[in-house]
Protein backbone atom coordinates (compact mmCIF):
# COMPACT_ATOMS: atom_id res chain seq x y z
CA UNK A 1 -10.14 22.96 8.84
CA UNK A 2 -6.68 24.01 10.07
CA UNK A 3 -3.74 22.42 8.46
CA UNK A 4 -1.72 20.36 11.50
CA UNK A 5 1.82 19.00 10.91
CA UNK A 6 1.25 15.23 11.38
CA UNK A 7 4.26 13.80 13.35
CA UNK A 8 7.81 14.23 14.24
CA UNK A 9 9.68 11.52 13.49
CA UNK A 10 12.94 9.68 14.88
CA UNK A 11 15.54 8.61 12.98
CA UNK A 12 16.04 5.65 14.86
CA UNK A 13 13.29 3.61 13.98
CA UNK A 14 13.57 2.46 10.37
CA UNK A 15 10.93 0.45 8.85
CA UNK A 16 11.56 -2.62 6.05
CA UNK A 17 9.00 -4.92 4.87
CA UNK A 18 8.42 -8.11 5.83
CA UNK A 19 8.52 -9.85 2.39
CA UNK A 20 9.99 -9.03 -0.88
CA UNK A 21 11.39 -6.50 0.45
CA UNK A 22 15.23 -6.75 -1.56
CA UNK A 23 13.40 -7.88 -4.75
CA UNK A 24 14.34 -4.76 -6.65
CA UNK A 25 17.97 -5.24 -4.95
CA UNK A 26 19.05 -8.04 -7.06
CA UNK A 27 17.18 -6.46 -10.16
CA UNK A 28 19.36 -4.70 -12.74
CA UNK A 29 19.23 -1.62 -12.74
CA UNK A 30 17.15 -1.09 -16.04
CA UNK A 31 14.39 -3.20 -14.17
CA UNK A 32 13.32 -0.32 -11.96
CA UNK A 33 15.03 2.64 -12.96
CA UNK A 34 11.83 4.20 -14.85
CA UNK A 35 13.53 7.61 -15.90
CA UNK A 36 16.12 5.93 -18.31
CA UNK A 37 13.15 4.16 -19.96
CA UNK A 38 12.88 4.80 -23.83
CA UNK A 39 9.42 4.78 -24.63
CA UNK A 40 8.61 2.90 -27.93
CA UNK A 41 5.69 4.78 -29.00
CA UNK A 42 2.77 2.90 -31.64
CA UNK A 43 0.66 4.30 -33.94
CA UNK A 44 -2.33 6.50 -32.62
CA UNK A 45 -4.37 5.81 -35.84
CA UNK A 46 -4.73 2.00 -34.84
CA UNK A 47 -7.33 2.60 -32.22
CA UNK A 48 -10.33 4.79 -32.84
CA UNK A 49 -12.27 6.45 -29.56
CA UNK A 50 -16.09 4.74 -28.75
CA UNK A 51 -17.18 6.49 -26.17
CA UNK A 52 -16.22 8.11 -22.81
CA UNK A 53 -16.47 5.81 -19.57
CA UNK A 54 -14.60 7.44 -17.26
CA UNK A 55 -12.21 10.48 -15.90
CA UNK A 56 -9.74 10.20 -13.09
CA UNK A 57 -7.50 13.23 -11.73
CA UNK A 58 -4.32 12.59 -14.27
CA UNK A 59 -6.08 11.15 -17.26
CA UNK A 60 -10.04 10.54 -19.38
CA UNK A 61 -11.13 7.12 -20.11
CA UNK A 62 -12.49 5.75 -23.05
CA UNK A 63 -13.82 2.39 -24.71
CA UNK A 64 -12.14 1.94 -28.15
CA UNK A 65 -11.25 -0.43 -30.85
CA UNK A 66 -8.27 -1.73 -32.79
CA UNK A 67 -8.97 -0.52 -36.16
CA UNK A 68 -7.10 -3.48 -37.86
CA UNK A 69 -9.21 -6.41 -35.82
CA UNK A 70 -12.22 -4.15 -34.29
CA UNK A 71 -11.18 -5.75 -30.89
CA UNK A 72 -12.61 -3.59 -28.06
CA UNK A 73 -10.05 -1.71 -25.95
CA UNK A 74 -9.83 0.81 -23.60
CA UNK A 75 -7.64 3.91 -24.18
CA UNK A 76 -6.36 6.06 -21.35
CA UNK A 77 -5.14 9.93 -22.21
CA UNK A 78 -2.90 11.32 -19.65
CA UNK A 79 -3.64 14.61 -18.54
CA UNK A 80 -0.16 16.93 -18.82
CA UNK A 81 1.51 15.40 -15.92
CA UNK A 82 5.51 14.68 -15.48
CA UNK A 83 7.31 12.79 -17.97
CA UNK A 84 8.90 10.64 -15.12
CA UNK A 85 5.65 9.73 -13.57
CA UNK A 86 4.39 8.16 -17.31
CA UNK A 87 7.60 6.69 -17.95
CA UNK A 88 6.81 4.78 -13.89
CA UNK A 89 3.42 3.60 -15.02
CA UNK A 90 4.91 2.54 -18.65
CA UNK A 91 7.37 0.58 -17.08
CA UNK A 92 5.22 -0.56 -13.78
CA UNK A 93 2.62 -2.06 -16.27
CA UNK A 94 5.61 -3.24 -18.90
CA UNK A 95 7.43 -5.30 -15.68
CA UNK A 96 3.56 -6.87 -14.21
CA UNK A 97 2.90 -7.66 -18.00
CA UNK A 98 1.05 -11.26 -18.14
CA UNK A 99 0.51 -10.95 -14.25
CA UNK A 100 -2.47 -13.11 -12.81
CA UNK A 101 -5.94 -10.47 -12.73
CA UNK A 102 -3.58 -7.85 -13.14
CA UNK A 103 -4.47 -5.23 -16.53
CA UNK A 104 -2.78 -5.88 -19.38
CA UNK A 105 -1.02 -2.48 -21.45
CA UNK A 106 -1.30 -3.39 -25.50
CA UNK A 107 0.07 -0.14 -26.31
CA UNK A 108 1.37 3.09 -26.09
CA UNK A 109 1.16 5.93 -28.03
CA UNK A 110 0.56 9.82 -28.73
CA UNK A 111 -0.59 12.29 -30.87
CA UNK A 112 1.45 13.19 -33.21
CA UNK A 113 0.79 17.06 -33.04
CA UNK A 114 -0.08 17.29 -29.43
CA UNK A 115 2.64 14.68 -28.18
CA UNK A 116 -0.51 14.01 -25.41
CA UNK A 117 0.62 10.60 -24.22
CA UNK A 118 -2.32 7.29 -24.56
CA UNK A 119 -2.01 3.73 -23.00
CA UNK A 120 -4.00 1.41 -24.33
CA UNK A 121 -5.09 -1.60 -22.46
CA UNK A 122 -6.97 -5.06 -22.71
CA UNK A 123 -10.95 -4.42 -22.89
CA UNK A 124 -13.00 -5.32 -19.11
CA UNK A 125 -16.66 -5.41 -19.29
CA UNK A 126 -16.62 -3.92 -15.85
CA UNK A 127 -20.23 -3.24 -13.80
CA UNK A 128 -19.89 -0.40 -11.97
CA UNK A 129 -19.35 -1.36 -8.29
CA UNK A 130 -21.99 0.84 -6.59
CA UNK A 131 -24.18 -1.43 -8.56
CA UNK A 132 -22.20 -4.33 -8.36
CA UNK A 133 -21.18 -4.71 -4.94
CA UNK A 134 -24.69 -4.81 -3.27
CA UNK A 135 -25.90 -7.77 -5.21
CA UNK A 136 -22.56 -10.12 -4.43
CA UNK A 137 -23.01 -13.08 -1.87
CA UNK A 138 -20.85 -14.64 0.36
CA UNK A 139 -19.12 -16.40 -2.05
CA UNK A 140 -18.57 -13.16 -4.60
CA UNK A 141 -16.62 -11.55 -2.09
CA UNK A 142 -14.29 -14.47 -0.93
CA UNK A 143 -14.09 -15.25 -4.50
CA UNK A 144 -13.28 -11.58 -5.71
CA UNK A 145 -11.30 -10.65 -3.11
CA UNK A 146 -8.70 -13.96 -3.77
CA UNK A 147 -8.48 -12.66 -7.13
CA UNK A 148 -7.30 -9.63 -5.99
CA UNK A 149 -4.96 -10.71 -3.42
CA UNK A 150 -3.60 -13.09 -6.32
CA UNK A 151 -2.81 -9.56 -7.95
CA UNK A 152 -1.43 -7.79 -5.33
CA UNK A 153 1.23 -10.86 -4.31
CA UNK A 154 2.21 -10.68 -7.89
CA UNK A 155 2.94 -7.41 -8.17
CA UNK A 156 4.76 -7.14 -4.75
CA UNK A 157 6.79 -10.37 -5.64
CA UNK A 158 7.90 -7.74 -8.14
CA UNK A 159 9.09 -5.40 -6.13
CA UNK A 160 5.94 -3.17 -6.91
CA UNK A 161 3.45 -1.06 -4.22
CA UNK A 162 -0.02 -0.05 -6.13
CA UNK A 163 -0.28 2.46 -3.48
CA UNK A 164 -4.21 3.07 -4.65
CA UNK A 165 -6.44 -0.31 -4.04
CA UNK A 166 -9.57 0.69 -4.02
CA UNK A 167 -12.85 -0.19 -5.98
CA UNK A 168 -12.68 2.16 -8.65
CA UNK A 169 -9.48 0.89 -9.76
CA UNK A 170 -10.69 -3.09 -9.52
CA UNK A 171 -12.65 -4.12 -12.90
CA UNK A 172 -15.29 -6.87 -12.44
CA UNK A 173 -16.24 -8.49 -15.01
CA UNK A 174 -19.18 -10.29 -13.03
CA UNK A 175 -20.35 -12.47 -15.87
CA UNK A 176 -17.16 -13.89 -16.48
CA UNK A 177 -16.10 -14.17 -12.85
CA UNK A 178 -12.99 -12.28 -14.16
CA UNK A 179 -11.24 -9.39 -11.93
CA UNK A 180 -8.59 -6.54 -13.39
CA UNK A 181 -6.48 -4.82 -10.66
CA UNK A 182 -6.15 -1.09 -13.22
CA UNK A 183 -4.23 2.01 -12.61
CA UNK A 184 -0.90 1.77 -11.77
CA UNK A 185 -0.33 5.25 -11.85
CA UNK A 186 0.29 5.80 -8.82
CA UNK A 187 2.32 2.36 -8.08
CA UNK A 188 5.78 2.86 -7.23
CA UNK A 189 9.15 0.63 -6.94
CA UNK A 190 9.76 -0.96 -3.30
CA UNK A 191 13.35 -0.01 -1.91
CA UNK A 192 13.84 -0.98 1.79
CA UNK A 193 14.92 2.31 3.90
CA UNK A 194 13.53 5.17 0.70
CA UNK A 195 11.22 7.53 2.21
CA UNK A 196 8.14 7.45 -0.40
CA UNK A 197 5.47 10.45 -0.33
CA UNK A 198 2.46 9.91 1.48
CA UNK A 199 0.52 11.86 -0.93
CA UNK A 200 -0.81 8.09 -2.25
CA UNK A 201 -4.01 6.32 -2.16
CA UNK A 202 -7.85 7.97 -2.00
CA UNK A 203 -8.52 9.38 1.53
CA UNK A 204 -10.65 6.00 2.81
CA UNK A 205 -8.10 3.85 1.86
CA UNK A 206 -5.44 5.61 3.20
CA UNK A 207 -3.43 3.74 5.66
CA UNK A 208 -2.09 5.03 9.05
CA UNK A 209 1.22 5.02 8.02
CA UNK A 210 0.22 7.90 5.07
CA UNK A 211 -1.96 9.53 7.82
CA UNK A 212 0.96 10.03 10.32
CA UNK A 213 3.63 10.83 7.97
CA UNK A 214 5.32 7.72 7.88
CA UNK A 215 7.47 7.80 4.90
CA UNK A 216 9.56 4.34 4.64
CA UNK A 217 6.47 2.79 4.26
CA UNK A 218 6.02 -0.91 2.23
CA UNK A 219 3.25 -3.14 0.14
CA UNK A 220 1.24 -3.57 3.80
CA UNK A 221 -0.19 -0.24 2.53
CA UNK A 222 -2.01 -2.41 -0.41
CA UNK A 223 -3.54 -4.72 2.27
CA UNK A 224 -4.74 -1.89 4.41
CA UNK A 225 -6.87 -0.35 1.13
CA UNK A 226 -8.13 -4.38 0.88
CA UNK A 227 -8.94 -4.40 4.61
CA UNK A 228 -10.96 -0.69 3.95
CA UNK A 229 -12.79 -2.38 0.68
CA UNK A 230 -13.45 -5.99 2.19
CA UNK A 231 -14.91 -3.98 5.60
CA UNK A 232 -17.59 -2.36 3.15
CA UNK A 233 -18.37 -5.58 1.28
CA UNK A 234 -18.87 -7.38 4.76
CA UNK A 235 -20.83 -4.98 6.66
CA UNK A 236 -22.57 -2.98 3.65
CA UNK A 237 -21.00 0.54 4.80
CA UNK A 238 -19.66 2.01 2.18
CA UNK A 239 -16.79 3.45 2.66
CA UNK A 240 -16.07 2.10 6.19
CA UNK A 241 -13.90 4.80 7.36
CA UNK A 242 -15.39 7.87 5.94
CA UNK A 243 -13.24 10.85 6.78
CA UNK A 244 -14.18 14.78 6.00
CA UNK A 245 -10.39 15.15 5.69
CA UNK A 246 -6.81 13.20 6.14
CA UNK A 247 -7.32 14.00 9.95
CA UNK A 248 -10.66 13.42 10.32
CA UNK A 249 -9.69 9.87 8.35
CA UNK A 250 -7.60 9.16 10.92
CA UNK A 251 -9.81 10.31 13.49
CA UNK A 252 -12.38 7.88 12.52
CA UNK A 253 -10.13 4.96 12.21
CA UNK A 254 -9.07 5.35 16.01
CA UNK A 255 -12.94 5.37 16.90
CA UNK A 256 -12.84 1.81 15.29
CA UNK A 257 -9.66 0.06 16.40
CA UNK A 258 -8.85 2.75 19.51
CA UNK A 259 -6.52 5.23 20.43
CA UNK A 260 -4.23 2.94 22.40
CA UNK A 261 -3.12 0.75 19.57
CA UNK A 262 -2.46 3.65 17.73
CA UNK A 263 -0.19 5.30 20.26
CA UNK A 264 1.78 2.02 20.39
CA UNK A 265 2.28 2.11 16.94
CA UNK A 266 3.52 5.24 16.87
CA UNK A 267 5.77 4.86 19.98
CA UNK A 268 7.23 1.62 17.72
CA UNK A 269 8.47 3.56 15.11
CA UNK A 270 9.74 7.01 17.00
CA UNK A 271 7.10 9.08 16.09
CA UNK A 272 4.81 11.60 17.68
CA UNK A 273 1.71 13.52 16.80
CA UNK A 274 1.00 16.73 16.49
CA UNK A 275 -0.45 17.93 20.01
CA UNK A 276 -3.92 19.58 17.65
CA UNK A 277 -4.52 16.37 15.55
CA UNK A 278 -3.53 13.93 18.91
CA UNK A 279 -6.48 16.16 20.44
CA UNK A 280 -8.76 15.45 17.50
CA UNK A 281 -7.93 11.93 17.24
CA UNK A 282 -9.36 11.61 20.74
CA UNK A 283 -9.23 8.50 22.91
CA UNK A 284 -11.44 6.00 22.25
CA UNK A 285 -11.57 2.05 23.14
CA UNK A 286 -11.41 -0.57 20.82
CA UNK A 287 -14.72 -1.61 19.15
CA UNK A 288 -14.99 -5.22 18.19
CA UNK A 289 -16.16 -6.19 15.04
CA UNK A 290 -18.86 -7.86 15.84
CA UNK A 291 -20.55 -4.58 16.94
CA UNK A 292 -20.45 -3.73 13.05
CA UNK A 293 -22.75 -7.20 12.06
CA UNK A 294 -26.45 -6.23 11.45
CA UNK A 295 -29.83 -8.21 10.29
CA UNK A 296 -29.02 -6.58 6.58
CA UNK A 297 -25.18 -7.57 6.68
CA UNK A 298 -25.26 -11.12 8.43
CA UNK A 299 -25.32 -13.29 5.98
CA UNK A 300 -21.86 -12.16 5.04
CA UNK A 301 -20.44 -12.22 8.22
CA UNK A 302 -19.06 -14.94 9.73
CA UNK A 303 -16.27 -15.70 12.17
CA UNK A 304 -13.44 -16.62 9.76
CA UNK A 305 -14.14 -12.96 8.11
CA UNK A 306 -14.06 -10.84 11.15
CA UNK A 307 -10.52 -12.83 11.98
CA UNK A 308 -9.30 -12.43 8.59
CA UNK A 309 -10.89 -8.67 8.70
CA UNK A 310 -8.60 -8.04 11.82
CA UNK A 311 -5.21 -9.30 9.89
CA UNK A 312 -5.68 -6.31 7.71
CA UNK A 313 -6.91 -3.76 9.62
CA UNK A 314 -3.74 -3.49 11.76
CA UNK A 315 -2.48 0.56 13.01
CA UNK A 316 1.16 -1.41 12.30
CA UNK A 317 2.06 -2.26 8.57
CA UNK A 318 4.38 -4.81 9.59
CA UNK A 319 1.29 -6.51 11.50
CA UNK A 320 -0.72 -6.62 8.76
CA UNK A 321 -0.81 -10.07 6.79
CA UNK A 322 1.21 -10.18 3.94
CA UNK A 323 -0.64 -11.28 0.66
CA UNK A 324 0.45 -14.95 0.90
CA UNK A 325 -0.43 -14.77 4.52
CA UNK A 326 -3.82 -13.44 3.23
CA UNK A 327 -4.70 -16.23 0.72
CA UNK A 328 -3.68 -19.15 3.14
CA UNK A 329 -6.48 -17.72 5.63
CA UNK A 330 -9.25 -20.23 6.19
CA UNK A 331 -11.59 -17.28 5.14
CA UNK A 332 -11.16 -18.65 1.35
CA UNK A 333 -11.27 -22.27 2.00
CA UNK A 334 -14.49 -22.63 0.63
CA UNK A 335 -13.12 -20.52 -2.39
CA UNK A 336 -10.21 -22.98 -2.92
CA UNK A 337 -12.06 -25.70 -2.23
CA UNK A 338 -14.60 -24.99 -5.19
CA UNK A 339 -11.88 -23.54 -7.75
CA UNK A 340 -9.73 -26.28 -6.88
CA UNK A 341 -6.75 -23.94 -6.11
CA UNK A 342 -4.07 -24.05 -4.02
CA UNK A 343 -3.56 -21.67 -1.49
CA UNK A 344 -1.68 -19.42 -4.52
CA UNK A 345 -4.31 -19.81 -6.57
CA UNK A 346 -2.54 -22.36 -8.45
CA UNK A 347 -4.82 -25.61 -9.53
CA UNK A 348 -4.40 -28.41 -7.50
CA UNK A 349 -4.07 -30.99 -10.31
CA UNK A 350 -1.33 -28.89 -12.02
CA UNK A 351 0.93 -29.12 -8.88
CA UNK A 352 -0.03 -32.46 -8.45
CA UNK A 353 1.02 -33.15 -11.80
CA UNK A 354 3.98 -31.14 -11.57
CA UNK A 355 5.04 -32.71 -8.59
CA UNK A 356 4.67 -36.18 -10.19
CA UNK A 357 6.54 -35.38 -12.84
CA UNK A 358 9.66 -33.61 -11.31
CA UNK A 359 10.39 -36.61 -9.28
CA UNK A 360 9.68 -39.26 -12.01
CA UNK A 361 6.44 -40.35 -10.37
CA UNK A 362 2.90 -41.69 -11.88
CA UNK A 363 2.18 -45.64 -11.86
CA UNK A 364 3.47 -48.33 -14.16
């Protein structure tokens, strides 16, 4: 297919986030500035290789062990990439460190001859999700997809875009109810007004804002990718948006929420398509939701997801819910209800018993 130029752009319609969006403003700068980070490298001969379980386009995957306590692990070896993009996922993963459902990094190192560059990270008993996803219930995915929301607001309150949600890079540990948010190698630091490359994300999560060549995007590109996952869990279409290319993706997003939104986005924020890819975007009415529920899907369906389904699946990032916004839906009340979590995830007891305490309550 030809290559079109996406959009022309005008500089009078700047873009900031919603939330968190001066985080990395107060932050010194050693907190985000990834290229002065000195890399304290381990010892390669702690871990030993198990077996292969998987390959991505920058780096091969593989279970391992820590020779000194035969703890499982799993060892990631970067394919010869820049320098400056390991030192960003060293220091990504070093700032998120201890995050809630978020991978932990227990080490880095390198061959010693090669200087090829390994991260080594906290062991997920992960079932693959082509397998996983079609036997989770209701429940699963209100359950799973807190826990991953949970993730994503922690990272952001850190100033940090993933940039590529989608479910290869969410570990499920199904028997332990556990969830691992991987890969940051793509994530980046959020600094209102930067232009960031839109050369992010896997093509059906891609959000319109990559599509159209809108560079001072924000974190509402993580809850687009959510909205793209949670619209296959729901409605058993896997992915949702399925495009043959970044046009076509696009294309085939507009068939879903229609062409006039997405001129009105792009009107918003001063920019206009190219005349060959407005022409293959087509216009197309909205479809609702509801149009998407089936005999084999229903049972997963109900109103509170389609609502919660629309607060992600927004043309405009700054529409979109924001993670917190996300949680506090009534989509996971049953969820918090059962966990007895607050609407952070938090348990209700502890901030119960927190709040007792601060202000010298409890009975006599």
């Amino acid at each position: 297919m030809a290559r079109y130029s996406k959009a022309c752009r005008s500089p009078s319609c700047p873009s900031i986030s919603r939330v968190y969006a001066d985080i990395n403003d107060k932050r010194p700068p050693e907190y985000w500035d990834y290229e002065s980070l000195n890399i304290q490298w381990g010892e390669q001969d702690n871990y030993e290789v198990v077996r292969k379980v998987g390959r991505g386009k920058y780096s091969e995957v593989f279970e391992g062990v820590c020779v000194a306590n035969s703890q499982k692990c799993i060892i990631k070896i970067l394919k010869p990439v820049k320098k400056k993009k390991i030192r960003r996922e060293i220091k990504i993963l070093q700032n998120l460190s201890g995050g809630p459902n978020i991978i932990g990094l227990l080490d880095v190192v390198r061959d010693p001859e090669s200087k090829t560059p390994s991260l080594v990270f906290e062991y997920v008993n992960n079932t693959d999700f082509k397998v996983l996803y079609p036997l989770l219930g209701d429940y699963d995915i209100r359950y799973y997809v807190f826990l991953l929301l949970k993730a994503l607001d922690y990272s952001h309150s850190q100033g940090i875009m993933h940039r590529d949600v989608k479910p290869h890079n969410v570990m499920i540990d199904h028997e332990r109810r556990q969830l691992r948010l991987i890969d940051w190698g793509l994530a980046e630091f959020y600094h209102q007004g930067r232009e960031y490359n839109v050369r992010v994300a896997s093509r059906y999560y891609k959000g319109p804002e990559l599509l159209v060549d809108l560079q001072d995007y924000d974190y509402g590109l993580d809850l687009w990718s959510l909205g793209c996952m949670l619209a296959a869990l729901l409605f058993r279409k896997d992915p949702f948006f399925c495009g043959h290319d970044n046009y076509d993706q696009l294309a085939k997003i507009a068939r879903v929420l229609g062409s006039e939104a997405l001129f009105e986005y792009l009107g918003k924020y001063g920019l206009e398509l190219d005349p060959q890819l407005e022409a293959l975007v087509g216009h197309h009415s909205r479809k609702a939701w509801s149009k998407f529920v089936t005999p084999d899907n229903a049972h997963l369906v109900s109103p509170e997801a389609l609502d919660f389904l629309d607060g992600l699946l927004r043309y405009d990032h700054q529409e979109r819910f924001t993670c917190k916004e996300a949680m506090a839906h009534p989509y996971f009340a049953p969820v918090r209800e059962r966990e007895g979590w607050d609407v952070n995830g938090e348990p209700v007891n502890a901030a119960a018993a927190a709040g007792n305490n601060s202000s010298g309550g409890g009975r006599s």
